[in-house]
C-alpha atoms as a PDB file:
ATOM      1  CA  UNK A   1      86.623 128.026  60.910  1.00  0.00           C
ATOM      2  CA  UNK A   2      88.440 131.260  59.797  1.00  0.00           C
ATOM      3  CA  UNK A   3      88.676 134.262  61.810  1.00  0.00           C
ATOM      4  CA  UNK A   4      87.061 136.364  58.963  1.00  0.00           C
ATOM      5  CA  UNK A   5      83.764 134.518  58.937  1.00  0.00           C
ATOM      6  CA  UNK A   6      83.644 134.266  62.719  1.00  0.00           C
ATOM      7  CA  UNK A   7      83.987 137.882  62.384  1.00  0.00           C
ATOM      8  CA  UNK A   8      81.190 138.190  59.516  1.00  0.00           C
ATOM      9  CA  UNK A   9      79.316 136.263  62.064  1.00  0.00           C
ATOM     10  CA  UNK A  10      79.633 138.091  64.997  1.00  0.00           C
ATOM     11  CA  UNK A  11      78.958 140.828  63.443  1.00  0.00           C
ATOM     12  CA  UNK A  12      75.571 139.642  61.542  1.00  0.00           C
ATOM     13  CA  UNK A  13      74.486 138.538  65.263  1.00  0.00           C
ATOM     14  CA  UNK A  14      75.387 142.179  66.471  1.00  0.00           C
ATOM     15  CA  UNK A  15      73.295 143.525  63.972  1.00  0.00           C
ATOM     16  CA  UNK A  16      70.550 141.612  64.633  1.00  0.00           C
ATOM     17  CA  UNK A  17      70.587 141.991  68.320  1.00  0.00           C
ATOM     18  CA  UNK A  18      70.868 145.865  68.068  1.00  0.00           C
ATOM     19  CA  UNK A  19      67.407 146.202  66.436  1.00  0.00           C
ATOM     20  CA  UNK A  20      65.492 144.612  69.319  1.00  0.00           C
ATOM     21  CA  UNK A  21      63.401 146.335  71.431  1.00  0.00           C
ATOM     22  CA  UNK A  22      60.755 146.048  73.969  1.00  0.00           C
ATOM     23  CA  UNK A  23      58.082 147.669  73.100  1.00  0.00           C
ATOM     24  CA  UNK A  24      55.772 149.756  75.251  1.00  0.00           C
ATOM     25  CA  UNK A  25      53.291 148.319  77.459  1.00  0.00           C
ATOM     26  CA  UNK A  26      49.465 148.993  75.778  1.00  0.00           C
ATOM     27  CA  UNK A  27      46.785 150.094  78.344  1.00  0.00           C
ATOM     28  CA  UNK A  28      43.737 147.134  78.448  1.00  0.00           C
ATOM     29  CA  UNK A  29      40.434 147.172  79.726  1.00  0.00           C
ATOM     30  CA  UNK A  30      38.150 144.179  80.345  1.00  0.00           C
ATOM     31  CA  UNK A  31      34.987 144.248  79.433  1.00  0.00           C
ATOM     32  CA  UNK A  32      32.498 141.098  80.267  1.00  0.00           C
ATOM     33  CA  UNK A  33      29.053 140.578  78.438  1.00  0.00           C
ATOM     34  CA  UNK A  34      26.921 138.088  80.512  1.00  0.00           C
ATOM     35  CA  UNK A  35      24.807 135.413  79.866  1.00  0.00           C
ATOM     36  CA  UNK A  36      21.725 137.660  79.914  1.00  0.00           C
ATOM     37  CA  UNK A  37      23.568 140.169  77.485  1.00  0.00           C
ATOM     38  CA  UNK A  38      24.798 142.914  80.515  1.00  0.00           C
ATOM     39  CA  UNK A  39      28.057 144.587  80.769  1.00  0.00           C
ATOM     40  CA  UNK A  40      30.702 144.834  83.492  1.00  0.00           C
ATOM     41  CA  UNK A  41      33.570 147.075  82.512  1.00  0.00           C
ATOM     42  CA  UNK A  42      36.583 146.422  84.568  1.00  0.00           C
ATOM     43  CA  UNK A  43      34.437 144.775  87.614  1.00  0.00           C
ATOM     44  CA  UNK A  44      31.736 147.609  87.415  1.00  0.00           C
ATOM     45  CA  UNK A  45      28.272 146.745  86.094  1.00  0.00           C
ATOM     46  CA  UNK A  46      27.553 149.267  83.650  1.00  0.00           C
ATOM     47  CA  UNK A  47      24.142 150.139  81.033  1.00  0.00           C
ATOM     48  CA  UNK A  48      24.540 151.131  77.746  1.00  0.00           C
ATOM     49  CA  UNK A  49      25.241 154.460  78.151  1.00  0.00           C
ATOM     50  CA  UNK A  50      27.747 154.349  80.974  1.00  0.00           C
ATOM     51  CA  UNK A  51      29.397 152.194  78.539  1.00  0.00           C
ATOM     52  CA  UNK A  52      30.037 154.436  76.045  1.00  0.00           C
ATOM     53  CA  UNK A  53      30.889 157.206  78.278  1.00  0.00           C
ATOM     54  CA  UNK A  54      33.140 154.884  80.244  1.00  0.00           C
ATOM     55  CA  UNK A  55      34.687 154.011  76.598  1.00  0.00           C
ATOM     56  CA  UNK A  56      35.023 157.683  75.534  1.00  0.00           C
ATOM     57  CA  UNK A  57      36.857 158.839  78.854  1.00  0.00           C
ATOM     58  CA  UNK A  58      38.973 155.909  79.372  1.00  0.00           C
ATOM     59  CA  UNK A  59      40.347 155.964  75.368  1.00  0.00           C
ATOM     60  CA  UNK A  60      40.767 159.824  75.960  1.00  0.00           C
ATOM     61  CA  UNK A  61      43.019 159.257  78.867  1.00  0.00           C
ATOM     62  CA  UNK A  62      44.879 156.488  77.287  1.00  0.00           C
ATOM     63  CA  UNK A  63      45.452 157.177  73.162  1.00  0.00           C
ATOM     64  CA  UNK A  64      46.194 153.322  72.671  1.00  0.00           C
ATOM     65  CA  UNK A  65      43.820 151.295  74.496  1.00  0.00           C
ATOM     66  CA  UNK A  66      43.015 147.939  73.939  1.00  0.00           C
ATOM     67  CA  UNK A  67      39.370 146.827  75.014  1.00  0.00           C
ATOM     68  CA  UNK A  68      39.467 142.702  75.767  1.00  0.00           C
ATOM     69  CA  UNK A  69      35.728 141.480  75.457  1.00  0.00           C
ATOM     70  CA  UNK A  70      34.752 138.336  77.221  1.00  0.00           C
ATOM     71  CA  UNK A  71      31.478 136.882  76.224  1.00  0.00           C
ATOM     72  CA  UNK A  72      29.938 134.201  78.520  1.00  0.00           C
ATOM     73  CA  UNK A  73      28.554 131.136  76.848  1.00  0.00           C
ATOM     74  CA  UNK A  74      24.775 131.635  75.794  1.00  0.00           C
ATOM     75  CA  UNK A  75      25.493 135.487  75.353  1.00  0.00           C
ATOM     76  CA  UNK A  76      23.152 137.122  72.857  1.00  0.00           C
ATOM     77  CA  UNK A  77      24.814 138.103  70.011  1.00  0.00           C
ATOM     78  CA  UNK A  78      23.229 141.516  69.526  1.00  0.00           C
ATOM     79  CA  UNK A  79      24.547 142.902  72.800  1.00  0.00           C
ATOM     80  CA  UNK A  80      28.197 141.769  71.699  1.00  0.00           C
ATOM     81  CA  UNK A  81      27.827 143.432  68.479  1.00  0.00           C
ATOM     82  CA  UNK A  82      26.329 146.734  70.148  1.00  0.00           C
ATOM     83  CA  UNK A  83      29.460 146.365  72.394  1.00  0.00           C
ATOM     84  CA  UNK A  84      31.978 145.941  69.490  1.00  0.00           C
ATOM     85  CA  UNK A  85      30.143 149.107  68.111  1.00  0.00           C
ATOM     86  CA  UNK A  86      30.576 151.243  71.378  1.00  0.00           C
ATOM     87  CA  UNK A  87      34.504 149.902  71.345  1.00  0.00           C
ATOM     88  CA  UNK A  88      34.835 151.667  68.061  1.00  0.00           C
ATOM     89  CA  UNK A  89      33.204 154.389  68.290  1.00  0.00           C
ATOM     90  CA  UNK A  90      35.372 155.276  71.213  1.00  0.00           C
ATOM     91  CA  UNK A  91      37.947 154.573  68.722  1.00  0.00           C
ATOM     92  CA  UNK A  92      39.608 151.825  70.917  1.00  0.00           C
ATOM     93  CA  UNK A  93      40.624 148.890  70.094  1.00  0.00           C
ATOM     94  CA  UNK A  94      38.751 145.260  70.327  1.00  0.00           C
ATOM     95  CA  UNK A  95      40.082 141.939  70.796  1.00  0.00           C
ATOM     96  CA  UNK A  96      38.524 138.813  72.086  1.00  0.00           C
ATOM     97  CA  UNK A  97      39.132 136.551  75.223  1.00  0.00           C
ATOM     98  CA  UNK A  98      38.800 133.164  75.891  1.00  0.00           C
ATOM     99  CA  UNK A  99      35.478 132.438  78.203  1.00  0.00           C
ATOM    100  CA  UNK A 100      38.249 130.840  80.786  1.00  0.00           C
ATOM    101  CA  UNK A 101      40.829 133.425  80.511  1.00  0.00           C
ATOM    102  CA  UNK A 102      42.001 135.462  83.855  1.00  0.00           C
ATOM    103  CA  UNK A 103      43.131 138.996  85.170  1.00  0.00           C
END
Protein backbone atom coordinates (compact mmCIF):
# COMPACT_ATOMS: atom_id res chain seq x y z
CA UNK A 1 0.00 0.00 0.00
CA UNK A 2 1.12 3.68 -0.49
CA UNK A 3 1.81 5.97 2.23
CA UNK A 4 -0.80 8.50 0.82
CA UNK A 5 -3.78 6.21 1.17
CA UNK A 6 -2.63 4.87 4.52
CA UNK A 7 -2.66 8.44 5.29
CA UNK A 8 -6.26 9.07 3.63
CA UNK A 9 -7.05 6.21 5.85
CA UNK A 10 -5.91 7.16 8.99
CA UNK A 11 -7.24 10.07 8.67
CA UNK A 12 -10.98 8.92 7.58
CA UNK A 13 -10.69 6.64 10.88
CA UNK A 14 -9.69 9.88 12.88
CA UNK A 15 -12.58 11.51 11.69
CA UNK A 16 -14.81 9.05 12.47
CA UNK A 17 -13.58 8.37 15.89
CA UNK A 18 -13.66 12.14 16.84
CA UNK A 19 -17.48 12.34 16.50
CA UNK A 20 -18.22 9.70 19.14
CA UNK A 21 -19.61 10.37 22.21
CA UNK A 22 -21.23 8.93 25.18
CA UNK A 23 -24.15 10.26 25.70
CA UNK A 24 -25.75 11.23 28.99
CA UNK A 25 -27.25 8.82 31.24
CA UNK A 26 -31.46 9.29 31.07
CA UNK A 27 -33.20 9.15 34.52
CA UNK A 28 -35.84 5.81 34.55
CA UNK A 29 -38.52 4.93 36.69
CA UNK A 30 -40.26 1.54 36.94
CA UNK A 31 -43.55 1.34 37.07
CA UNK A 32 -45.40 -2.29 37.53
CA UNK A 33 -49.21 -2.84 36.73
CA UNK A 34 -50.36 -6.14 38.42
CA UNK A 35 -52.38 -8.84 37.59
CA UNK A 36 -55.42 -7.25 39.27
CA UNK A 37 -54.66 -3.88 37.35
CA UNK A 38 -52.68 -1.95 40.61
CA UNK A 39 -49.65 0.11 40.42
CA UNK A 40 -46.27 0.01 42.17
CA UNK A 41 -44.05 2.89 41.17
CA UNK A 42 -40.49 2.19 41.93
CA UNK A 43 -41.39 -0.59 44.76
CA UNK A 44 -44.19 1.69 46.30
CA UNK A 45 -47.83 0.66 45.84
CA UNK A 46 -49.48 3.62 44.67
CA UNK A 47 -53.62 4.61 43.60
CA UNK A 48 -54.40 6.55 40.85
CA UNK A 49 -53.84 9.70 42.09
CA UNK A 50 -50.53 9.21 43.86
CA UNK A 51 -49.64 8.15 40.48
CA UNK A 52 -50.02 11.08 38.78
CA UNK A 53 -48.67 13.20 41.43
CA UNK A 54 -45.74 10.83 41.79
CA UNK A 55 -45.43 11.31 37.77
CA UNK A 56 -45.72 15.13 37.91
CA UNK A 57 -42.97 15.58 40.73
CA UNK A 58 -40.61 13.03 39.62
CA UNK A 59 -40.65 14.45 35.64
CA UNK A 60 -40.32 18.00 37.30
CA UNK A 61 -37.20 17.01 39.07
CA UNK A 62 -35.78 15.16 36.20
CA UNK A 63 -36.66 17.08 32.55
CA UNK A 64 -35.86 13.71 30.64
CA UNK A 65 -37.35 10.88 32.32
CA UNK A 66 -38.07 7.74 30.97
CA UNK A 67 -41.06 5.77 32.65
CA UNK A 68 -40.44 1.68 31.96
CA UNK A 69 -43.98 -0.02 32.38
CA UNK A 70 -44.10 -3.65 33.24
CA UNK A 71 -47.41 -5.29 32.83
CA UNK A 72 -47.92 -8.74 34.48
CA UNK A 73 -49.57 -11.39 32.39
CA UNK A 74 -53.51 -11.25 32.72
CA UNK A 75 -53.24 -7.37 33.35
CA UNK A 76 -56.38 -5.51 32.33
CA UNK A 77 -55.83 -3.50 29.60
CA UNK A 78 -57.71 -0.40 30.73
CA UNK A 79 -55.48 0.20 33.74
CA UNK A 80 -52.33 0.05 31.31
CA UNK A 81 -53.86 2.48 29.06
CA UNK A 82 -54.94 4.87 32.07
CA UNK A 83 -51.23 4.41 33.05
CA UNK A 84 -49.79 5.26 29.56
CA UNK A 85 -52.19 8.33 29.89
CA UNK A 86 -50.84 9.49 33.39
CA UNK A 87 -47.07 8.89 31.77
CA UNK A 88 -47.96 11.55 29.29
CA UNK A 89 -49.61 13.78 30.86
CA UNK A 90 -46.66 14.15 33.14
CA UNK A 91 -45.02 14.63 29.91
CA UNK A 92 -42.54 11.69 30.51
CA UNK A 93 -41.65 9.33 28.52
CA UNK A 94 -43.09 5.52 28.11
CA UNK A 95 -41.46 2.47 27.06
CA UNK A 96 -42.29 -1.11 27.67
CA UNK A 97 -40.52 -4.03 29.58
CA UNK A 98 -40.38 -7.47 29.18
CA UNK A 99 -42.69 -9.38 32.00
CA UNK A 100 -39.12 -11.15 32.99
CA UNK A 101 -36.96 -8.20 32.82
CA UNK A 102 -34.88 -7.03 36.15
CA UNK A 103 -33.62 -3.88 38.14
Amino acid sequence: MSRPFLRLAAAGLLALLGGCYVPAPVPHALLEVSATGTYVLEGQAVDDAALAAGLSARRAAEPKLVVEIKVAPGAPMSAVDAAVAKIEAAQARVAFVGATAVR
